[in-house]
C-alpha atoms as a PDB file:
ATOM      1  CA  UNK A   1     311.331 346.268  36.812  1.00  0.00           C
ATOM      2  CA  UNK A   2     310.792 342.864  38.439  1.00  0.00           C
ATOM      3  CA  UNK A   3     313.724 341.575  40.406  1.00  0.00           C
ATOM      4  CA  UNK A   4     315.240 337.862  40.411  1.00  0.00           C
ATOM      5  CA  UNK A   5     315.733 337.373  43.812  1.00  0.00           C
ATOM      6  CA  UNK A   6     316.136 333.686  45.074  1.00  0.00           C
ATOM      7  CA  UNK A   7     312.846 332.350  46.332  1.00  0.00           C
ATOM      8  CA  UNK A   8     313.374 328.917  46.958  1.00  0.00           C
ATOM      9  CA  UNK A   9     315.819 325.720  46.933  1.00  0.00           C
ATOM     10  CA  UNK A  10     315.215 322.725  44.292  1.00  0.00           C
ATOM     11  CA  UNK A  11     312.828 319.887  45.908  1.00  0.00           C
ATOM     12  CA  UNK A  12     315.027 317.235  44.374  1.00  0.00           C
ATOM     13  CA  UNK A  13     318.523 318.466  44.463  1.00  0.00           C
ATOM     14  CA  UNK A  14     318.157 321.338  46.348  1.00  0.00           C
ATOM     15  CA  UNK A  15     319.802 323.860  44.137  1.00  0.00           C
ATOM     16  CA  UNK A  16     318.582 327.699  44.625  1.00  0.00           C
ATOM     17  CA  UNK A  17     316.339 329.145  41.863  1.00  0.00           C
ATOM     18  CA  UNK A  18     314.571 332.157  41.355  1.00  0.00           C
ATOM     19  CA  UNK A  19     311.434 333.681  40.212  1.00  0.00           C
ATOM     20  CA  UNK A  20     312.361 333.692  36.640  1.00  0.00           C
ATOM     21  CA  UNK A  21     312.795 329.910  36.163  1.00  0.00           C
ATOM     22  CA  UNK A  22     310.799 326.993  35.665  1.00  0.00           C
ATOM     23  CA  UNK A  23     313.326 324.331  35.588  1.00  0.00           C
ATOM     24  CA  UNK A  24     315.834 323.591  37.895  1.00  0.00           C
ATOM     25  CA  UNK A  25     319.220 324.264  36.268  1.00  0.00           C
ATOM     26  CA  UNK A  26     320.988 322.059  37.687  1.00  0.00           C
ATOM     27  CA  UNK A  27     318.701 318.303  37.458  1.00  0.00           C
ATOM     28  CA  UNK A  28     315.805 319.371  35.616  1.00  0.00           C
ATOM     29  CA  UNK A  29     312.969 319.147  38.002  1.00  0.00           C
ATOM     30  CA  UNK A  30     309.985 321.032  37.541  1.00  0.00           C
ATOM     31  CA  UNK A  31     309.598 324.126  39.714  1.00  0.00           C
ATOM     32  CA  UNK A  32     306.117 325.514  38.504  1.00  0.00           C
ATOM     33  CA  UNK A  33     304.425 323.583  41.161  1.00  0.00           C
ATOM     34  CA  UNK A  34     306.812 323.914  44.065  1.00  0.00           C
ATOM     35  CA  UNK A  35     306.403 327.820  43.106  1.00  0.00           C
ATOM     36  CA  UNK A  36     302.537 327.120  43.094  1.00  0.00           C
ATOM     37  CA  UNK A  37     302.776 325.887  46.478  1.00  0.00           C
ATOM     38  CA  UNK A  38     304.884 328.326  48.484  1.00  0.00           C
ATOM     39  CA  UNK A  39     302.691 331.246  47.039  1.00  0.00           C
ATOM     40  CA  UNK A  40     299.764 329.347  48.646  1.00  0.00           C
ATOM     41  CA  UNK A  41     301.608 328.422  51.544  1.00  0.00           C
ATOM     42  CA  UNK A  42     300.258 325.392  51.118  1.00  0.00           C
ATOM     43  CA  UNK A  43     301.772 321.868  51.419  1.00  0.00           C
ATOM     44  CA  UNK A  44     301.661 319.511  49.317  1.00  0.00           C
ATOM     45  CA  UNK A  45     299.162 316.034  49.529  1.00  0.00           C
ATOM     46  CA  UNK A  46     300.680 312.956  48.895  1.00  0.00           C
ATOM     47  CA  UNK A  47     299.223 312.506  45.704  1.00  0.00           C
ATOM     48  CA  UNK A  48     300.586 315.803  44.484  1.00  0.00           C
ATOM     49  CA  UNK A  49     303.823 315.078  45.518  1.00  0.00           C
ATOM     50  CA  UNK A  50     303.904 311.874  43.799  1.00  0.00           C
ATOM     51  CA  UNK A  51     302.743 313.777  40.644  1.00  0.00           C
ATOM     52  CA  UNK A  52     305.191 316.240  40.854  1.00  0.00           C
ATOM     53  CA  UNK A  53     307.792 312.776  41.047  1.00  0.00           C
ATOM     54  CA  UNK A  54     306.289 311.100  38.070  1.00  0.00           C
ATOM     55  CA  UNK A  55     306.668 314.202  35.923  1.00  0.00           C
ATOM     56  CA  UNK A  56     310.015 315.025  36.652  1.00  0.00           C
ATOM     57  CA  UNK A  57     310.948 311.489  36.041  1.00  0.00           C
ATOM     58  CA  UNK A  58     309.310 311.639  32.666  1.00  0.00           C
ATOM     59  CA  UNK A  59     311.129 314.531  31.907  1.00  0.00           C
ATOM     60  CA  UNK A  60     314.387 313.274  33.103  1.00  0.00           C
ATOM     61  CA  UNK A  61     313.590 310.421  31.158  1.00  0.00           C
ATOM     62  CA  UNK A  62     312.754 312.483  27.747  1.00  0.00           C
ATOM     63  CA  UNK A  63     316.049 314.422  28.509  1.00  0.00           C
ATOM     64  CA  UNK A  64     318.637 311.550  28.345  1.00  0.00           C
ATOM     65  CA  UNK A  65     317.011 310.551  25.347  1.00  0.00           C
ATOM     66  CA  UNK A  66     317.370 313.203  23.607  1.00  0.00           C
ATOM     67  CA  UNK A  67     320.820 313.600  24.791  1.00  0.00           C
ATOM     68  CA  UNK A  68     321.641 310.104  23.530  1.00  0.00           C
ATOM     69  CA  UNK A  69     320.279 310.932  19.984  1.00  0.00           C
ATOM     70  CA  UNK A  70     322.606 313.828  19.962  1.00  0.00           C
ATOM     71  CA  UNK A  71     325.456 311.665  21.070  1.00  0.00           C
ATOM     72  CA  UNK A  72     324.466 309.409  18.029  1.00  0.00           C
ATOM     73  CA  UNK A  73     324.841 312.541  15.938  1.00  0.00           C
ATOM     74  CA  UNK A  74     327.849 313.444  17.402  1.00  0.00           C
ATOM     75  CA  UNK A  75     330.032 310.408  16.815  1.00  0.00           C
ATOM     76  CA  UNK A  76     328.572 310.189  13.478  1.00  0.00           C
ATOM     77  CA  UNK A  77     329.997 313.181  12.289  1.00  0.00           C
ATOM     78  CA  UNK A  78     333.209 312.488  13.742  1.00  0.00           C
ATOM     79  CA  UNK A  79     333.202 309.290  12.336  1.00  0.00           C
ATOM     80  CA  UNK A  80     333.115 310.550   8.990  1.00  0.00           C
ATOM     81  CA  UNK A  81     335.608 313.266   9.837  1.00  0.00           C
ATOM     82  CA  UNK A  82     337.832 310.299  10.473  1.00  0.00           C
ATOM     83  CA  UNK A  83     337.289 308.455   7.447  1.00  0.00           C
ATOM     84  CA  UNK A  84     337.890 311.535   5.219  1.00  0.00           C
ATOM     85  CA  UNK A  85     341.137 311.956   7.578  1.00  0.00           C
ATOM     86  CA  UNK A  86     342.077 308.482   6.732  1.00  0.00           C
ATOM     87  CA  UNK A  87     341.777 309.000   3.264  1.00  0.00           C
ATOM     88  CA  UNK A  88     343.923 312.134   3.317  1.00  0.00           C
ATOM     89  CA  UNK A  89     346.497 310.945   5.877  1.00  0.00           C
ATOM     90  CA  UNK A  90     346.143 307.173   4.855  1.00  0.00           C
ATOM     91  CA  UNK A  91     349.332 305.897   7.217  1.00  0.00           C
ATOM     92  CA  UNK A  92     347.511 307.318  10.300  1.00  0.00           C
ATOM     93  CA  UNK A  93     344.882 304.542  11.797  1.00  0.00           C
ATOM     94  CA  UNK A  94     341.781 307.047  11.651  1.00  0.00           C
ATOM     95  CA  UNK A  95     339.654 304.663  10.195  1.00  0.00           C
ATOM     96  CA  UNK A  96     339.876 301.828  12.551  1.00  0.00           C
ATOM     97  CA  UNK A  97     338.339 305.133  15.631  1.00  0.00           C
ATOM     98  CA  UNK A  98     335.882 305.784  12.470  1.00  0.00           C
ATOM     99  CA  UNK A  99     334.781 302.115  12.942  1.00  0.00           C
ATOM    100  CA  UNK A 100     334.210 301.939  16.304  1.00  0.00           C
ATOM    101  CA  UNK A 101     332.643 305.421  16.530  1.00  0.00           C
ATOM    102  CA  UNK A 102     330.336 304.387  13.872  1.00  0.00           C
ATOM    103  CA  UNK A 103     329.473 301.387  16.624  1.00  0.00           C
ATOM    104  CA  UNK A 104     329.167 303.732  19.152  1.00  0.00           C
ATOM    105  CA  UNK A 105     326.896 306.127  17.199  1.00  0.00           C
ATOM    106  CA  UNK A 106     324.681 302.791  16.767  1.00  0.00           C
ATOM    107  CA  UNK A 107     324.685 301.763  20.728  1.00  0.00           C
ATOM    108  CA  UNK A 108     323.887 305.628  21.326  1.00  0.00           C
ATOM    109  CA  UNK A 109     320.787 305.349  18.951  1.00  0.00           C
ATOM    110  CA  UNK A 110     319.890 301.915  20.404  1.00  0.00           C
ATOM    111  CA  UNK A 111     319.857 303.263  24.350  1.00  0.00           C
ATOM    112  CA  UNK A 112     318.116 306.256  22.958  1.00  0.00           C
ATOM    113  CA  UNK A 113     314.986 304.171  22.530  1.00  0.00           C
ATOM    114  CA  UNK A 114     315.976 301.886  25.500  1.00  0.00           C
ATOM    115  CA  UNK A 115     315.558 304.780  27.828  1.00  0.00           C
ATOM    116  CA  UNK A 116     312.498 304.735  27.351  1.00  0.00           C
ATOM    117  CA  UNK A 117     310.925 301.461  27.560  1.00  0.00           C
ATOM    118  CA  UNK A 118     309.801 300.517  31.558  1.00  0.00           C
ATOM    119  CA  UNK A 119     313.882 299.100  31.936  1.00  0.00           C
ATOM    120  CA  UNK A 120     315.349 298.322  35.848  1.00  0.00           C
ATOM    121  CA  UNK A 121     318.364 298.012  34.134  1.00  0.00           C
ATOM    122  CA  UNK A 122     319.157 301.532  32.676  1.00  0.00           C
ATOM    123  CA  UNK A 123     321.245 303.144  35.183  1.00  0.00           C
ATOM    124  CA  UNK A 124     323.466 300.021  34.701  1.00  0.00           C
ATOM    125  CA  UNK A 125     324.159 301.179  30.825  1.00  0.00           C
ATOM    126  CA  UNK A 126     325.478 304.238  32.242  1.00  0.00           C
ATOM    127  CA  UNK A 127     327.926 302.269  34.456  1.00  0.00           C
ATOM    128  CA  UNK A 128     329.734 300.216  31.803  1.00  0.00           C
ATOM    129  CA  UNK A 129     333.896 299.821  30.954  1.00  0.00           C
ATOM    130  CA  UNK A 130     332.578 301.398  27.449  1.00  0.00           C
ATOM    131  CA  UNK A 131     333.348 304.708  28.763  1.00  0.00           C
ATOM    132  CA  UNK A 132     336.234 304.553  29.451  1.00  0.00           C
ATOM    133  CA  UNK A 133     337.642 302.403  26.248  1.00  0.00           C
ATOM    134  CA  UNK A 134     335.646 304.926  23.895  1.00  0.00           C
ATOM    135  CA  UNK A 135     338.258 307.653  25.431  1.00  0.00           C
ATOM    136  CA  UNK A 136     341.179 305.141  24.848  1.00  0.00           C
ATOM    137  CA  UNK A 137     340.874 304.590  21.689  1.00  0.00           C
ATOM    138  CA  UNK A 138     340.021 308.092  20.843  1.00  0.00           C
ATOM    139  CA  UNK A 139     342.557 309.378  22.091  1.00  0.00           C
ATOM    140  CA  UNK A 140     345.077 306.994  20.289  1.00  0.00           C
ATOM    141  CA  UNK A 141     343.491 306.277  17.238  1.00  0.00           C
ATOM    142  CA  UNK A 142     341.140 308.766  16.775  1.00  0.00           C
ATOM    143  CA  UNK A 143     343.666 311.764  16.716  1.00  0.00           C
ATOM    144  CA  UNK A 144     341.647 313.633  19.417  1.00  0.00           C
ATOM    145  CA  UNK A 145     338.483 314.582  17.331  1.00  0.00           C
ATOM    146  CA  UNK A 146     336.148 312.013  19.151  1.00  0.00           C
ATOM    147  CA  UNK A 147     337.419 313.850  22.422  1.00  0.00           C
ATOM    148  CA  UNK A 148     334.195 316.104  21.925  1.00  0.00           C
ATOM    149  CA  UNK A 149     331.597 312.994  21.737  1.00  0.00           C
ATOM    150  CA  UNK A 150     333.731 311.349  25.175  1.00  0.00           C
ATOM    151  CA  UNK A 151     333.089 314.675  27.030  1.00  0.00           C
ATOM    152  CA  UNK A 152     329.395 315.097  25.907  1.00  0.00           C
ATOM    153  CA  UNK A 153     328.532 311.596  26.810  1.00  0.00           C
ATOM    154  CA  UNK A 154     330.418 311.906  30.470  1.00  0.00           C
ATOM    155  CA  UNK A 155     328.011 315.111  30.525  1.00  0.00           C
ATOM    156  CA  UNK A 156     325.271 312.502  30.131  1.00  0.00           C
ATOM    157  CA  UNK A 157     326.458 309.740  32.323  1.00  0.00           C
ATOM    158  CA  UNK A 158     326.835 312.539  34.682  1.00  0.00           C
ATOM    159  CA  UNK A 159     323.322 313.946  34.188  1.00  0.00           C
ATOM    160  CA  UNK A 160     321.685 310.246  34.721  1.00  0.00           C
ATOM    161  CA  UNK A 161     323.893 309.210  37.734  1.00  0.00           C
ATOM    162  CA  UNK A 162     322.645 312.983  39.324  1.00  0.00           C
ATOM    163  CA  UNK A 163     319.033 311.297  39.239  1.00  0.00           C
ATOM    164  CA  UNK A 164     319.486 307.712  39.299  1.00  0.00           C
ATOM    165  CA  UNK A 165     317.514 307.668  42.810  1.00  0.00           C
ATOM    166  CA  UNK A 166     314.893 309.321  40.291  1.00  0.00           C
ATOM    167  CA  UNK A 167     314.892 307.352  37.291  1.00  0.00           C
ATOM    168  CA  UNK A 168     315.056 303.626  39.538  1.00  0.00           C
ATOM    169  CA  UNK A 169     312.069 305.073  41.322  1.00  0.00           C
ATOM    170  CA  UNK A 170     310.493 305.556  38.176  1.00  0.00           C
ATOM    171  CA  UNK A 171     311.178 302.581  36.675  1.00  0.00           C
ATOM    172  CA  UNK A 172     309.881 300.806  39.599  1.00  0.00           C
ATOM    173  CA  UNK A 173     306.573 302.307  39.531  1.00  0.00           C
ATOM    174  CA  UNK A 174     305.612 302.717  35.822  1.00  0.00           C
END
């Protein structure tokens, strides 16, 4: 039986990993080729480091996409959980979250495809007051349900502000 002992640390975050994995758990990165390298104890050119860069940006990239079309999904839903709970408990102000949910779904689906056009200004999107207000108004109009789209899309801000020395150097070179 083949044992998962630590073998290395993460070339980007510096997380430990072991034999089993091919992706850091913790940013992403792709550890096939630092695993390629310290079994050839071998360093790396220049020119494969570079590579290695350019594909773990791409892949960082890919990921917060995807990750904003499942936000999009997400407030979606609870947008239409909202309106039904607006119809049922009509005094309540659940539609006016619904509303602005339903906005939020659309900027999610917008930066989805944003992320991935050559953009200096993406890490910015990630910075924004929006955050913050989505929570607000959540959390007083929207009777707690959009709670679950405020904490997945923290998980995301998170996620891109973890490899925003990444994704600018990406977007500087592509």
């Amino acid at each position: 039986m083949r044992q998962n002992k630590i073998i290395g640390n993460c070339p980007r975050c510096g997380t430990s990993y072991n034999n089993t994995v091919t992706f850091c758990s913790k940013c992403g990165a792709n550890l096939t080729e630092n695993i390629k390298f310290r079994q050839n104890k071998q360093m790396p050119t220049y020119e494969e480091k570079l590579d290695i860069m350019f594909n773990d940006a791409q892949y960082c990239i890919a990921t917060i996409s995807k990750r904003e079309k499942t936000s999009c999904k997400i407030w979606i839903i609870t947008a239409v959980i909202q309106i039904i709970l607006s119809i049922i408990c009509f005094p309540f102000p659940f539609w006016i979250a619904a509303l602005l949910n339903i906005w939020r779904a659309s900027s999610r689906n917008k930066l989805s495809k944003l992320v991935l056009l050559p953009n200096k200004e993406l890490i910015s999107k990630y910075d924004s007051v929006q955050y913050g207000l989505t929570w607000i108004y959540n959390i007083l109009l929207g009777g707690l349900i959009g709670i679950v789209g405020c904490i997945y899309d923290e998980r995301t801000r998170d996620y891109v502000h973890g490899n925003r020395n990444l994704i600018v150097w990406y977007c500087n070179v592509r």
